[in-house]
C-alpha atoms as a PDB file:
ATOM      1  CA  UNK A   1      15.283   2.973  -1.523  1.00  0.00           C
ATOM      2  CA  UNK A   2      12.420   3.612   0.659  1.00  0.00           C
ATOM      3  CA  UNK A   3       9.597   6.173   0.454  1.00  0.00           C
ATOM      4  CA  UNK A   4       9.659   8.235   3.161  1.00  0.00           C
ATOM      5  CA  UNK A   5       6.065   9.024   3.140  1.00  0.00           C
ATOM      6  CA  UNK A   6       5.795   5.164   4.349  1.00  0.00           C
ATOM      7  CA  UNK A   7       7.037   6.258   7.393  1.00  0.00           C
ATOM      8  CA  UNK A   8       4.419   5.482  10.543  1.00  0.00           C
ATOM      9  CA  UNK A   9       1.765   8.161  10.931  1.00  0.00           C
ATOM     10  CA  UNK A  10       3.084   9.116  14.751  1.00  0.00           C
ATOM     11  CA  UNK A  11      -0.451   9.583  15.655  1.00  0.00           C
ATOM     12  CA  UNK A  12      -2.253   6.988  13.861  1.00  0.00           C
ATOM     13  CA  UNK A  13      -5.094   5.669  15.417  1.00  0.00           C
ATOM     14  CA  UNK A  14      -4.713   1.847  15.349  1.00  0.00           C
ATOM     15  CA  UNK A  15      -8.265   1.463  17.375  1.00  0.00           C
ATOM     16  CA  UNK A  16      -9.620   3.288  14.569  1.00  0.00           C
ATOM     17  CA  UNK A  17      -8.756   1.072  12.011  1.00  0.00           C
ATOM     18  CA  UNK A  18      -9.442  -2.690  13.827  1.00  0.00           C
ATOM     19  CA  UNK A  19     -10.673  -4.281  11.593  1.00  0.00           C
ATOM     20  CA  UNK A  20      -8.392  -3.256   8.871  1.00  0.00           C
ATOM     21  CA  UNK A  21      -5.574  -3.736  11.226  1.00  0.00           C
ATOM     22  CA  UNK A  22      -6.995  -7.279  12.337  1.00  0.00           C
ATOM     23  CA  UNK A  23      -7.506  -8.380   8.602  1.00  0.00           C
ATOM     24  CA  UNK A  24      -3.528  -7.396   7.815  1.00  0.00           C
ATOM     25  CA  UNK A  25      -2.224  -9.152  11.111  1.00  0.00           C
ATOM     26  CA  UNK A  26      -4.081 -12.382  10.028  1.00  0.00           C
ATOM     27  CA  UNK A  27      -2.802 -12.321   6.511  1.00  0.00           C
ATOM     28  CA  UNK A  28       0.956 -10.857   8.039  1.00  0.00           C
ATOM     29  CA  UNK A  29       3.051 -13.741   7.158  1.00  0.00           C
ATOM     30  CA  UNK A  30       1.559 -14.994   3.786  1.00  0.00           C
ATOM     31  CA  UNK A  31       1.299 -11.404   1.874  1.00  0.00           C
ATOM     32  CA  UNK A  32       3.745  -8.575   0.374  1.00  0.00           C
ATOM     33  CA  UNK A  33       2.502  -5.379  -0.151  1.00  0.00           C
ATOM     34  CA  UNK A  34       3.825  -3.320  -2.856  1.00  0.00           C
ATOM     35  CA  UNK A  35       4.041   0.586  -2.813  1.00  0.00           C
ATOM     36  CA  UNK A  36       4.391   2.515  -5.621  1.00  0.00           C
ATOM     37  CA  UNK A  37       4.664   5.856  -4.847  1.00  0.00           C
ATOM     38  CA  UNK A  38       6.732   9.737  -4.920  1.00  0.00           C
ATOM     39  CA  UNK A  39       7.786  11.284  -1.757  1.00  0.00           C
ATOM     40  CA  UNK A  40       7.475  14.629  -4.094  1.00  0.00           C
ATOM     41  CA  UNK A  41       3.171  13.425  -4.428  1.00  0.00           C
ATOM     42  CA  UNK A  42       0.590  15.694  -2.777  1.00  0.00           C
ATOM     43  CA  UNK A  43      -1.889  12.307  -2.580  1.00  0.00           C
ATOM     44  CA  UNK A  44       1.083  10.264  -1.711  1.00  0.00           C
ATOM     45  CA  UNK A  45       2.241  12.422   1.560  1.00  0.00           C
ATOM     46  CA  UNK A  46      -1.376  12.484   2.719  1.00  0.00           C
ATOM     47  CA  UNK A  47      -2.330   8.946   2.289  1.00  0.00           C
ATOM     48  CA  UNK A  48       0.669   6.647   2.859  1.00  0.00           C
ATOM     49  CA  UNK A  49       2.051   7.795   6.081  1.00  0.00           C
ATOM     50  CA  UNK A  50      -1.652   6.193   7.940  1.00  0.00           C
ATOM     51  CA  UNK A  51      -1.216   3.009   6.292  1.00  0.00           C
ATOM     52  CA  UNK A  52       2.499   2.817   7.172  1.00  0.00           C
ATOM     53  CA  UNK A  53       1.403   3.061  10.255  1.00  0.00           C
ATOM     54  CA  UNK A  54      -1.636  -0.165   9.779  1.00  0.00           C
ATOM     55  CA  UNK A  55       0.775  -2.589   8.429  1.00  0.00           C
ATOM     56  CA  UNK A  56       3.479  -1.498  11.344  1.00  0.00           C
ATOM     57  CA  UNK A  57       0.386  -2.304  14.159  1.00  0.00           C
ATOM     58  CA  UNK A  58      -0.800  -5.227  11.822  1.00  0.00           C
ATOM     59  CA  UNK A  59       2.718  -6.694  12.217  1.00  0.00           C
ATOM     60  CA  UNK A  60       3.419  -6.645   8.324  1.00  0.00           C
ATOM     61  CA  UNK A  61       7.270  -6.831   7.756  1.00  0.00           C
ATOM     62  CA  UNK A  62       7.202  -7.904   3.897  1.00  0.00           C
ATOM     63  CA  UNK A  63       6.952  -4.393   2.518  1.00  0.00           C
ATOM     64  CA  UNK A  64       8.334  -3.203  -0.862  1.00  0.00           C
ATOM     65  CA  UNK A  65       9.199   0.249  -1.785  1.00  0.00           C
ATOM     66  CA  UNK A  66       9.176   1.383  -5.455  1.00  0.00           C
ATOM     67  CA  UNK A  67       9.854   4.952  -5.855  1.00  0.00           C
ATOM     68  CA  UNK A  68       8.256   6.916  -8.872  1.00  0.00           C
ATOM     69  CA  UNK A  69       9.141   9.599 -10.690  1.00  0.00           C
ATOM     70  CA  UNK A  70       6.729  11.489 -13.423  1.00  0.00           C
ATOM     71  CA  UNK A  71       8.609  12.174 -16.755  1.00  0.00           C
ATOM     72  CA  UNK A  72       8.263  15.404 -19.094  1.00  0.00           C
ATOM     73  CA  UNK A  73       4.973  14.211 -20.757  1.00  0.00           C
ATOM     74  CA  UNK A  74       3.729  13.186 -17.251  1.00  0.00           C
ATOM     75  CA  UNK A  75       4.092   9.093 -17.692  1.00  0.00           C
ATOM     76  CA  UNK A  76       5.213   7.630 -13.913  1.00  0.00           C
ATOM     77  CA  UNK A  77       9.289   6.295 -14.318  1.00  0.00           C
ATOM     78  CA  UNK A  78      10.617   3.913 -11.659  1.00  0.00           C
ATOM     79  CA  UNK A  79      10.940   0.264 -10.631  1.00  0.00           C
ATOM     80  CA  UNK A  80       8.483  -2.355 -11.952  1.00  0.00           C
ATOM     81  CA  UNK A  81       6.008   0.658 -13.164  1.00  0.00           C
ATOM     82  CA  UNK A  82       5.799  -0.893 -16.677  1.00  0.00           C
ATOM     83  CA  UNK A  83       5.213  -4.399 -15.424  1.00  0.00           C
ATOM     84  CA  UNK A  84       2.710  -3.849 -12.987  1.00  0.00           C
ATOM     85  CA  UNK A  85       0.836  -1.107 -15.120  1.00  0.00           C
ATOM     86  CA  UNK A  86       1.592   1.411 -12.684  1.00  0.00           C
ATOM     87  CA  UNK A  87      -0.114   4.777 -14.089  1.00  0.00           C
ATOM     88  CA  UNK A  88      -1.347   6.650 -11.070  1.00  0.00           C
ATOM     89  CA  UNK A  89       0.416   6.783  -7.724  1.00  0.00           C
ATOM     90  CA  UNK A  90       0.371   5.703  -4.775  1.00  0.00           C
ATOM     91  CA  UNK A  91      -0.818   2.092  -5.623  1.00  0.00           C
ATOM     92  CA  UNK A  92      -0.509  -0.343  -3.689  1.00  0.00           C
ATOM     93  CA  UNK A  93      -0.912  -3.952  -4.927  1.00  0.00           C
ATOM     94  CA  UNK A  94      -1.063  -7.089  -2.381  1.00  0.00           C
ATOM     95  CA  UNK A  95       0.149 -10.306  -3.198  1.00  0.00           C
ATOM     96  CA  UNK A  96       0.310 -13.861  -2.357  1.00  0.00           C
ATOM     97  CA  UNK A  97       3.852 -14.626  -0.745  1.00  0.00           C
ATOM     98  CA  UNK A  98       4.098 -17.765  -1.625  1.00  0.00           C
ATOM     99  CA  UNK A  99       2.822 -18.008  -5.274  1.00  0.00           C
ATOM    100  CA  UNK A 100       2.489 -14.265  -5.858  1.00  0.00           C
ATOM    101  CA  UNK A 101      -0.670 -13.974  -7.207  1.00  0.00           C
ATOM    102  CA  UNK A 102      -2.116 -10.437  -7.198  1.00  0.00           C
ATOM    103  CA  UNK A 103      -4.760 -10.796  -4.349  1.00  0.00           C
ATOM    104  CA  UNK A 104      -5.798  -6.719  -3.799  1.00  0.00           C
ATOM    105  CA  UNK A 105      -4.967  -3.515  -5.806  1.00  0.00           C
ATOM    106  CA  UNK A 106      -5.654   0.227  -4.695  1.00  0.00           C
ATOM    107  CA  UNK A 107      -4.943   2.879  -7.327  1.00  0.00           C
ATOM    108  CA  UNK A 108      -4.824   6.545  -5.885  1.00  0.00           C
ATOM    109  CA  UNK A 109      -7.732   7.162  -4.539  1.00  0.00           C
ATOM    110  CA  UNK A 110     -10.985   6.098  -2.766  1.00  0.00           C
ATOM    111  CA  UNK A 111     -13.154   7.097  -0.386  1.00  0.00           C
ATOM    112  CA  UNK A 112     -12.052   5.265   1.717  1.00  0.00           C
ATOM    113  CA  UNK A 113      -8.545   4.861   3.289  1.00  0.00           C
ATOM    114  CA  UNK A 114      -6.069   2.559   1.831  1.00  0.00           C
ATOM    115  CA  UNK A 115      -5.946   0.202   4.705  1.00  0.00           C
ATOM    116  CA  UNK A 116      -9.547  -0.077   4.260  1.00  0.00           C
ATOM    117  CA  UNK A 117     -10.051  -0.515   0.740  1.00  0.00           C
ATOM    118  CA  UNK A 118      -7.083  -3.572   0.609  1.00  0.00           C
ATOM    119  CA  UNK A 119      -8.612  -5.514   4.187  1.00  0.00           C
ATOM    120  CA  UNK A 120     -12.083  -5.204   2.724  1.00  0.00           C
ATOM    121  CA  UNK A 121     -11.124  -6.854  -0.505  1.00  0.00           C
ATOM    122  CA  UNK A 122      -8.509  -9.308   1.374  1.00  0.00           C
ATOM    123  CA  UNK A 123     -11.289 -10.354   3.851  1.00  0.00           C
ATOM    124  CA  UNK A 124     -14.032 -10.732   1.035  1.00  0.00           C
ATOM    125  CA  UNK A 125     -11.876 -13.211  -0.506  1.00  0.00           C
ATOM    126  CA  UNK A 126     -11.228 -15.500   2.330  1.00  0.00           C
ATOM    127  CA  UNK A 127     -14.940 -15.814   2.566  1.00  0.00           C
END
């Protein structure tokens, strides 16, 4: 099932965002993103929809969906939550395609946008 608040921002500004953009196209082929998020989430509906829209102009096609849900005492339900420690939404985790290694993690918020925050950390570690 996908998230629909992965859905391209229609008026995302790719020139905006180059180098973010230009760090995802490089890395394109060799990484899988991992969403973890709730269409029903106030932070989730304002953040994912922009970086839908990076990793559609960054030419990232390995993209995994993994819808949450928040139980009665307020503990996220849903795909892979327990494994991957998944307490606050929307996180996004990057990984190594080929060996899967965790390479870049953002957890809910920053002050910076998610594209952002994952390219700086992906770039710092190819230096």
């Amino acid at each position: 099932m996908e998230l629909e608040t992965m859905r391209p921002n229609p008026v995302f500004d790719a020139e905006s965002y180059d180098d973010a953009v230009a760090v995802f196209e490089s890395l394109a082929d060799d990484i899988v993103v991992k969403v973890w998020g709730g269409d029903w989430c106030k932070d989730c509906r304002s953040q994912l929809p922009d970086f839908g829209a990076a990793l559609d102009a960054a030419g990232v096609d390995a993209v995994e969906h993994y819808p949450v849900e928040k139980a009665d005492d307020g503990s996220k339900v849903g795909p892979k939550v327990d494994e991957y420690g998944i307490e606050l939404i929307p996180t996004v985790v990057v990984e190594d395609a080929a060996t899967g290694e965790e390479l870049a993690r953002f957890v809910e918020e920053e002050d910076v946008p998610i594209a952002v925050y994952l390219a700086e950390r992906l770039a710092s570690r190819a230096e």
